[in-house]
C-alpha atoms as a PDB file:
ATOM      1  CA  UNK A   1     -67.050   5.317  81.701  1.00  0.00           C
ATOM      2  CA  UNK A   2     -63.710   6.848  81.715  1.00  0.00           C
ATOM      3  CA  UNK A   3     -64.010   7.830  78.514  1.00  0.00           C
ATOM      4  CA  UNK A   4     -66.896   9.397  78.630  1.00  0.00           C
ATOM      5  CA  UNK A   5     -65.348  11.741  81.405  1.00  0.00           C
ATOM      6  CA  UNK A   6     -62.451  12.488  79.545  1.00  0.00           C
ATOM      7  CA  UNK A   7     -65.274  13.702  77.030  1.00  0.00           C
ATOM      8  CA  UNK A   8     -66.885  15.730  79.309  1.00  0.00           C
ATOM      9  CA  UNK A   9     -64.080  17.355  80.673  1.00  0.00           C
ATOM     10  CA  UNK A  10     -62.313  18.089  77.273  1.00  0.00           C
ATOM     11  CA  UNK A  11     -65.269  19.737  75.931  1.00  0.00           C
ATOM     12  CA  UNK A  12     -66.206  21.706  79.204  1.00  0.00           C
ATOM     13  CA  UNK A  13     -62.430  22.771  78.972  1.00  0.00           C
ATOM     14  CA  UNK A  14     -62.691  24.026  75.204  1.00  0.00           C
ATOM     15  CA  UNK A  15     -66.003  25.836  75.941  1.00  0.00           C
ATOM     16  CA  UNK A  16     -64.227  27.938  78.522  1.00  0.00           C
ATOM     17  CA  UNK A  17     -61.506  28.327  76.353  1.00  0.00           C
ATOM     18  CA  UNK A  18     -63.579  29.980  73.377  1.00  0.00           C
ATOM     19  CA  UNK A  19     -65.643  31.761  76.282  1.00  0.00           C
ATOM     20  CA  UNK A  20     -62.793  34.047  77.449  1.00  0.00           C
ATOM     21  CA  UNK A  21     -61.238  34.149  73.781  1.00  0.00           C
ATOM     22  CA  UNK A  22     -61.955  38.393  73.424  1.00  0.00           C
ATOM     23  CA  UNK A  23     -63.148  39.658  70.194  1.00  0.00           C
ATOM     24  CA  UNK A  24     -61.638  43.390  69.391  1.00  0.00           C
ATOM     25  CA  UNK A  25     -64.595  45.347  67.988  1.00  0.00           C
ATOM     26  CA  UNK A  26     -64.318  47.708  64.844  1.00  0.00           C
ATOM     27  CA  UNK A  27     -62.035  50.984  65.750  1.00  0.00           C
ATOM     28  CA  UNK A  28     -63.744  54.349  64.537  1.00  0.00           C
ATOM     29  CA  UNK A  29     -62.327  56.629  62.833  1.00  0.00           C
ATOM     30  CA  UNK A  30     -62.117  60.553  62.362  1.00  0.00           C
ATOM     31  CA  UNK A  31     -60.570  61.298  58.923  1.00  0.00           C
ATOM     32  CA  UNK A  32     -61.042  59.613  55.752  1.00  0.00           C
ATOM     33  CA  UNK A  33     -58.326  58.939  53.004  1.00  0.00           C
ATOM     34  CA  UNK A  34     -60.263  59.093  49.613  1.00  0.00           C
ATOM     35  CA  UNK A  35     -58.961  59.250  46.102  1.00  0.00           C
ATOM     36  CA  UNK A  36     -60.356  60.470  43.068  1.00  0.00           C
ATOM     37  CA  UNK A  37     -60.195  60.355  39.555  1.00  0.00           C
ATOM     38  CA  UNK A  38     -61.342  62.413  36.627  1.00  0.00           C
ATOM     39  CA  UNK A  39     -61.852  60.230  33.890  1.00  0.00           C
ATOM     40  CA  UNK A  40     -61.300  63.268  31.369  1.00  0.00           C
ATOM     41  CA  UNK A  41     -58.304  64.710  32.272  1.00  0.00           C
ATOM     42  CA  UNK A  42     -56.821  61.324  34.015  1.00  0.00           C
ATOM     43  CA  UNK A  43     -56.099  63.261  37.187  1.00  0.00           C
ATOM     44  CA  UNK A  44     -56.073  61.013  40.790  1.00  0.00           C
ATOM     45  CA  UNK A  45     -55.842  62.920  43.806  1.00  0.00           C
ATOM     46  CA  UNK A  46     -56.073  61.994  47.171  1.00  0.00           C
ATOM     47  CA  UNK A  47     -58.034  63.978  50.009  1.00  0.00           C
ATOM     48  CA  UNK A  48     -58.690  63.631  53.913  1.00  0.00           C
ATOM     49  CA  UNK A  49     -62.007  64.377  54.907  1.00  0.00           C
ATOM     50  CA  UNK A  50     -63.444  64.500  58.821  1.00  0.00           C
ATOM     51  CA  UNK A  51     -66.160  62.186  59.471  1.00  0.00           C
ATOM     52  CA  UNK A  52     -69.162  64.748  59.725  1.00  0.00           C
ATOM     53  CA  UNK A  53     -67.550  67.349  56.873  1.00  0.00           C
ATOM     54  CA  UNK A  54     -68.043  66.877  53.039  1.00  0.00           C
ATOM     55  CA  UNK A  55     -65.831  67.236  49.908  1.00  0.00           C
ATOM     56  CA  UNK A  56     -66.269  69.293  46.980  1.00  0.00           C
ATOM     57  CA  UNK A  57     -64.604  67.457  43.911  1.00  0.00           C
ATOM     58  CA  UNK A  58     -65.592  69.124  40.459  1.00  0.00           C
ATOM     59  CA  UNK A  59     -69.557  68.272  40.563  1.00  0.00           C
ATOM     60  CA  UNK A  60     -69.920  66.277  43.036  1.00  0.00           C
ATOM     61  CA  UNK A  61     -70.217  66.648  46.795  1.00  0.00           C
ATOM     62  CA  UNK A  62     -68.885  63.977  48.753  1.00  0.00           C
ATOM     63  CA  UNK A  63     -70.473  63.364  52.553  1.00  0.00           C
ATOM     64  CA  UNK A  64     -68.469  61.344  54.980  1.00  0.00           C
ATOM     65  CA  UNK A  65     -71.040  60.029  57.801  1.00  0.00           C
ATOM     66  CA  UNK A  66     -69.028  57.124  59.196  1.00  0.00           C
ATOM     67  CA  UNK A  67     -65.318  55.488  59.052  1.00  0.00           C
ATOM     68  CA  UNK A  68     -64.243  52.310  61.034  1.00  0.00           C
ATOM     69  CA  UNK A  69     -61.385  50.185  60.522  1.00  0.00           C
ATOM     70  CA  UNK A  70     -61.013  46.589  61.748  1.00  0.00           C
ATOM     71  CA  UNK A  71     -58.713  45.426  64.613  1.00  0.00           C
ATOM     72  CA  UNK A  72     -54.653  45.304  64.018  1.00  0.00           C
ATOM     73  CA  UNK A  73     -55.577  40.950  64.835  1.00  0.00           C
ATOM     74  CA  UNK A  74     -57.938  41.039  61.793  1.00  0.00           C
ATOM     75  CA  UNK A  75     -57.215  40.914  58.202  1.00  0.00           C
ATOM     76  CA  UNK A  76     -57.531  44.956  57.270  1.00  0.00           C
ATOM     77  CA  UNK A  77     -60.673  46.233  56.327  1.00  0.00           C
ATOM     78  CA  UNK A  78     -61.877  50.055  56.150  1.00  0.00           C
ATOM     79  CA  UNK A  79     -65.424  50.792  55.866  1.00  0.00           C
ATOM     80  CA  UNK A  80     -66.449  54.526  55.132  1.00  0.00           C
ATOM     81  CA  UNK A  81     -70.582  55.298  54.543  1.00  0.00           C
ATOM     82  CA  UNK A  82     -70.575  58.194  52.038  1.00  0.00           C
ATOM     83  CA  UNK A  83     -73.174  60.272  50.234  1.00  0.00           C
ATOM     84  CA  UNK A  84     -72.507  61.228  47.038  1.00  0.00           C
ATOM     85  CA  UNK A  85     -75.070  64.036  45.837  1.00  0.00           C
ATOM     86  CA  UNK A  86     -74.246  65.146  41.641  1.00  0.00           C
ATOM     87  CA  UNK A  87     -74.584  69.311  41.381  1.00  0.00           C
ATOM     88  CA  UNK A  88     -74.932  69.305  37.650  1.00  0.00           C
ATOM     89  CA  UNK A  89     -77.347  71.774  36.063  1.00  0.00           C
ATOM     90  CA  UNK A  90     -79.962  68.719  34.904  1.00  0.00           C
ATOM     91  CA  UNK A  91     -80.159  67.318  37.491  1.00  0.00           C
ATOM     92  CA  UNK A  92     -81.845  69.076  40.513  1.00  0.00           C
ATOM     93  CA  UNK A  93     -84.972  67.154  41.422  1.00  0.00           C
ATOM     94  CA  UNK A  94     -88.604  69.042  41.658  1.00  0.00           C
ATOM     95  CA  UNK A  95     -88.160  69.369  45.445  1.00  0.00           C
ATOM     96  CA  UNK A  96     -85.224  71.321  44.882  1.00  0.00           C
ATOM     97  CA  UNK A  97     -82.543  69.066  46.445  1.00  0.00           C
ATOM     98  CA  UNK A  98     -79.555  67.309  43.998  1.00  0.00           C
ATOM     99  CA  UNK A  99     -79.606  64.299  42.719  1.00  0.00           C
ATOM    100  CA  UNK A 100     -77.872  61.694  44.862  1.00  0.00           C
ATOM    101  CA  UNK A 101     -75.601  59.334  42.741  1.00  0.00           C
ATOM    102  CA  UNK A 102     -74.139  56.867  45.682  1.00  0.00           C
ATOM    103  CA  UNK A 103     -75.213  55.836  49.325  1.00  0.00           C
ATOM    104  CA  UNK A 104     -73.621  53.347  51.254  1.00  0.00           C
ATOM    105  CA  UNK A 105     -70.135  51.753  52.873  1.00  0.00           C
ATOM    106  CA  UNK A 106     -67.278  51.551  50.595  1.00  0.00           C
ATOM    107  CA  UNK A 107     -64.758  49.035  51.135  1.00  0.00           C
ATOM    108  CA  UNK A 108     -61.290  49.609  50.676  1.00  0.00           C
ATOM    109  CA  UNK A 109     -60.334  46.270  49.790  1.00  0.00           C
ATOM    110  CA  UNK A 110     -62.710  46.025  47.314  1.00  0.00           C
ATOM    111  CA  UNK A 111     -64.120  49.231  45.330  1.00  0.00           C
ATOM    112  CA  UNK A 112     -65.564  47.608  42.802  1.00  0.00           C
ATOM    113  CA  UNK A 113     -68.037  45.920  44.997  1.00  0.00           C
ATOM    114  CA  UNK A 114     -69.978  49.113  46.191  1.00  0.00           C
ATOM    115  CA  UNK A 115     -68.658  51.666  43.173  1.00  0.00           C
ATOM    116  CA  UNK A 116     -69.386  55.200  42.465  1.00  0.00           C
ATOM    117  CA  UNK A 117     -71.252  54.992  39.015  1.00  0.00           C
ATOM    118  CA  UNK A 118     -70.926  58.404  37.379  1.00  0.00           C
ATOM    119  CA  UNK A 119     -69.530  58.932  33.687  1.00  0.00           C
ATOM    120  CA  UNK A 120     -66.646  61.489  34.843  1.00  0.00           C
ATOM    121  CA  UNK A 121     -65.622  61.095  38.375  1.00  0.00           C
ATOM    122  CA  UNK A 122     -64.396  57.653  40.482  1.00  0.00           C
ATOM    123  CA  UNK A 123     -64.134  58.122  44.194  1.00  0.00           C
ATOM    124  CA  UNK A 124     -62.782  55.502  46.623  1.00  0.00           C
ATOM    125  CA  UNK A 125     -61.892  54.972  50.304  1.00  0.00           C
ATOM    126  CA  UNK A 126     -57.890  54.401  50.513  1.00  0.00           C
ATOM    127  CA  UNK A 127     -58.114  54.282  54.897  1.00  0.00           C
ATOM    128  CA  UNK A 128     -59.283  55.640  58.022  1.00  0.00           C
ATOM    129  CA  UNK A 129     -57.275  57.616  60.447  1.00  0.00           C
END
């Protein structure tokens, strides 16, 4: 019987514990560190773009909808959602609007997993500011 108190009260114990244990939520942000490359001329550079604004980088027009970074406790993650519409002559659509080459969060951490796919340009997220 004592035992089985000493259960019960350990685990009540350890549920408060993890009850009050305060998980920092994702911090927004309002600039975006990108970098591009040109995979003719070898060129990276590196831009800042507001959340809301969009990039112009050779044929492509880059839209910046969303930036959030993870908490200082948590391992460091940035997520950016981005557009990528391609202006090239080919490739307007019937309704008149460019052809959109990306959509969707880019990870800093890891590029490759949601990648730009275009034969001349690269773009990725470095941070959020």
């Amino acid at each position: 019987m004592t035992r089985l108190v000493l259960f019960i009260f350990v685990l009540f114990n350890t549920f408060l514990l993890l009850s009050t244990f305060a998980y920092s939520a994702n911090t927004q942000g309002k600039h975006v560190m990108l970098r591009t490359l040109d995979k003719v001329t070898a060129i990276t550079e590196d831009y800042r773009v507001a959340v809301g604004d969009e990039l112009r980088y050779g044929s492509l027009i880059i839209s910046v909808k969303n930036c959030q970074k993870t908490p200082p406790e948590e391992i460091p993650e940035t997520y950016a959602f981005i557009q990528i519409d391609d202006l090239k002559l080919g490739s307007q659509r019937e309704d008149g609007k460019q052809e959109r080459v990306f959509s969707g969060w880019m990870l800093s951490s890891s590029p490759a997993i949601s990648a730009l796919d275009h034969s001349v340009y690269d773009v990725w997220v470095l941070a959020c500011n």
